[in-house]
Protein backbone atom coordinates (compact mmCIF):
# COMPACT_ATOMS: atom_id res chain seq x y z
CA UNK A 1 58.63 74.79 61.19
CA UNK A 2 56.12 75.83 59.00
CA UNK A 3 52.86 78.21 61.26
CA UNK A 4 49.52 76.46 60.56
CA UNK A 5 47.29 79.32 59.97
CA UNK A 6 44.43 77.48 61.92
CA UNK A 7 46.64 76.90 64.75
CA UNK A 8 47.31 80.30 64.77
CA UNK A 9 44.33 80.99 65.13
CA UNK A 10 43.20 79.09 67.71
CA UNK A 11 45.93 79.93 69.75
CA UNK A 12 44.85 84.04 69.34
CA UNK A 13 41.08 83.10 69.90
CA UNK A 14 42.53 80.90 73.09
CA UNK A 15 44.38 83.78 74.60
CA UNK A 16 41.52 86.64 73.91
CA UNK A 17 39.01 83.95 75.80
CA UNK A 18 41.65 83.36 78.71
CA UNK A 19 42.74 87.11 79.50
CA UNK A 20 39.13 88.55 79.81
CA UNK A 21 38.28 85.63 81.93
CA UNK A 22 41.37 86.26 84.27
CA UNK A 23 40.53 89.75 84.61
CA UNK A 24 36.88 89.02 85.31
CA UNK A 25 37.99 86.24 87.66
CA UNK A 26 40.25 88.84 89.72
CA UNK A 27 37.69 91.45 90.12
CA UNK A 28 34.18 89.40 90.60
CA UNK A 29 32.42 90.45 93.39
CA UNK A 30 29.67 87.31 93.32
CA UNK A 31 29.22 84.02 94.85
CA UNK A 32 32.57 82.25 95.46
CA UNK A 33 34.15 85.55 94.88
CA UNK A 34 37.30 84.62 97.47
CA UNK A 35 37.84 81.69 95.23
CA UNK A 36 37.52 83.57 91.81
CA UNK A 37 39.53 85.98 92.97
CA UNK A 38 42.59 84.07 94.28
CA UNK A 39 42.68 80.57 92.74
CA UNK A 40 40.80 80.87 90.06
CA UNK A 41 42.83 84.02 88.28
CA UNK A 42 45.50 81.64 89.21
CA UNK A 43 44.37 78.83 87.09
CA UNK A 44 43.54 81.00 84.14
CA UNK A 45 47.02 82.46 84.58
CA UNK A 46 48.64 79.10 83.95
CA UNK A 47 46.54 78.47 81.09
CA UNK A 48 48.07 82.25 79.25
CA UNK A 49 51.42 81.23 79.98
CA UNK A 50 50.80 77.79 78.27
CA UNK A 51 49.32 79.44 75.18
CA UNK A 52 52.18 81.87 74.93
CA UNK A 53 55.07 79.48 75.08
CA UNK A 54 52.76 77.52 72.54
CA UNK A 55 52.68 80.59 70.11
CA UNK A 56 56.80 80.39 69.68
CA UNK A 57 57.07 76.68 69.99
CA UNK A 58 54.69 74.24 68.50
CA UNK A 59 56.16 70.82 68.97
CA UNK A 60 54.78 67.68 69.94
CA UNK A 61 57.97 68.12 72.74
CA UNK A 62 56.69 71.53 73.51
CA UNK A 63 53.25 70.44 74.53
CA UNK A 64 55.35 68.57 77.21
CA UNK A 65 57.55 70.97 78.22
CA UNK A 66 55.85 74.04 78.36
CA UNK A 67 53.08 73.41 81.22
CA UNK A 68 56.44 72.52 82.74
CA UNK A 69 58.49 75.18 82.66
CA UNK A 70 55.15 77.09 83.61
CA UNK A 71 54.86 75.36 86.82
CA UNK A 72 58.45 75.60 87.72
CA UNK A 73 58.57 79.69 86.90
CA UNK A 74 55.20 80.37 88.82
CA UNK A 75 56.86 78.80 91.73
CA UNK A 76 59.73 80.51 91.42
CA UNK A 77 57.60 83.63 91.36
CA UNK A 78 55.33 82.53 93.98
CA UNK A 79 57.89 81.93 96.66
CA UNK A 80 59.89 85.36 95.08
CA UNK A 81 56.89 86.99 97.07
CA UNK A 82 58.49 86.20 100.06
CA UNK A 83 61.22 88.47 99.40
CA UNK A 84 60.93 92.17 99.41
CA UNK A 85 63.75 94.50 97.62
CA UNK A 86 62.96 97.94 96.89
CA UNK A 87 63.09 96.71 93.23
CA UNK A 88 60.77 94.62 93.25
CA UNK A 89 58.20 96.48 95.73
CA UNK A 90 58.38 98.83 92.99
CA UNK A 91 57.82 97.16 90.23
CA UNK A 92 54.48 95.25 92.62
CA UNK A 93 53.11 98.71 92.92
CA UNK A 94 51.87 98.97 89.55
CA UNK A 95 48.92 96.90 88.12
CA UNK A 96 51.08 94.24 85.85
CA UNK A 97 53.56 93.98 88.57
CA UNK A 98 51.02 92.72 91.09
CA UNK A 99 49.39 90.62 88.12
CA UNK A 100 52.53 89.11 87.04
CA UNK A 101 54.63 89.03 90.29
CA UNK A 102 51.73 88.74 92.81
CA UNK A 103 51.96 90.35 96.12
CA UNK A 104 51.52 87.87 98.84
CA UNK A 105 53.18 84.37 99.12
CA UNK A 106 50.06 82.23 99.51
CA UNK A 107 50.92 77.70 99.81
CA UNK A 108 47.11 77.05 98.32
CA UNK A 109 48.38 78.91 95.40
CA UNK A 110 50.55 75.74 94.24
CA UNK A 111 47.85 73.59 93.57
CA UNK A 112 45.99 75.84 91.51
CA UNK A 113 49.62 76.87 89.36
CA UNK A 114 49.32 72.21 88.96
CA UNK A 115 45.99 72.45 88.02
CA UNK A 116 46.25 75.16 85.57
CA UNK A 117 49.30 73.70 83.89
CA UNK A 118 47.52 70.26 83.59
CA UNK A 119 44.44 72.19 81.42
CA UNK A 120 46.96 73.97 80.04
CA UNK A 121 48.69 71.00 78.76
CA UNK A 122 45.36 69.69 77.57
CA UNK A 123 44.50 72.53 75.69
CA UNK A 124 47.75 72.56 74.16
CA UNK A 125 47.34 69.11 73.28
CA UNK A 126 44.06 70.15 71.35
CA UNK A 127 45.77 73.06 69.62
CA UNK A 128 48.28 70.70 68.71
CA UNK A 129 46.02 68.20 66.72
CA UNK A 130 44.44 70.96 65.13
CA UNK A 131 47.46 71.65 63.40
CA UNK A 132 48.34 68.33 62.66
CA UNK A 133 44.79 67.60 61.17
CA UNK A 134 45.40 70.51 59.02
CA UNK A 135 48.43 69.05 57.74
CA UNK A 136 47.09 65.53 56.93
CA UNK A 137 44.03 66.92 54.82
CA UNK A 138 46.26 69.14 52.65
């Protein structure tokens, strides 16, 4: 399949919006800041993984599938946290360990992972007409 270089773009300008905010949203110290810190990152988390599986696979399928498969790994790696090998206390020691594995096996987390997949989805949806509006001009 042929990249739309729109798309593309939209996808990059997607995932350097998301990242910063998911960074910000982990260390704010304001109002809320509980929520921020561990739902919110969560939500924004979601979103990344939608845009990145969106990056490699751009099908009207995909748009399906990929807040999916999201959902399913999160919560794989959610209830992972319950389980503590040297391996993997290692690897939660460093800064994208604990951003990527988490630390702490928290139930509110699940429907925050739903939520983010669902605007994930959406915004995937979006990207996806962007492309195919591209298409049907040229």
């Amino acid at each position: 399949m042929r990249r739309n270089r729109n798309q593309t773009i939209f996808i990059i300008l997607s995932v350097l919006i998301v990242v910063p905010m998911g960074l910000f949203f982990k260390y704010y110290t304001g109002l809320a800041h509980q929520w921020f810190n561990d739902y919110g990152g969560d939500i924004l988390y979601e979103i990344f993984w939608c845009l990145f599986g969106f990056w490699f696979f751009r099908s009207r399928a995909a748009i399906i599938q990929i807040p999916i498969l999201v959902f399913i790994i999160t919560c794989i790696l959610e209830f992972l946290q319950l389980w503590h090998p040297p391996l993997l206390e290692e690897i939660r020691t460093t800064l994208i360990g604990k951003l990527l594995l988490g630390t702490t096996f928290v139930w509110w987390d699940f429907p925050h992972y739903a939520l983010g997949c669902v605007l994930g989805w959406l915004w995937l949806r979006q990207l996806h007409k962007i492309g195919y509006a591209k298409k049907s001009q040229g």
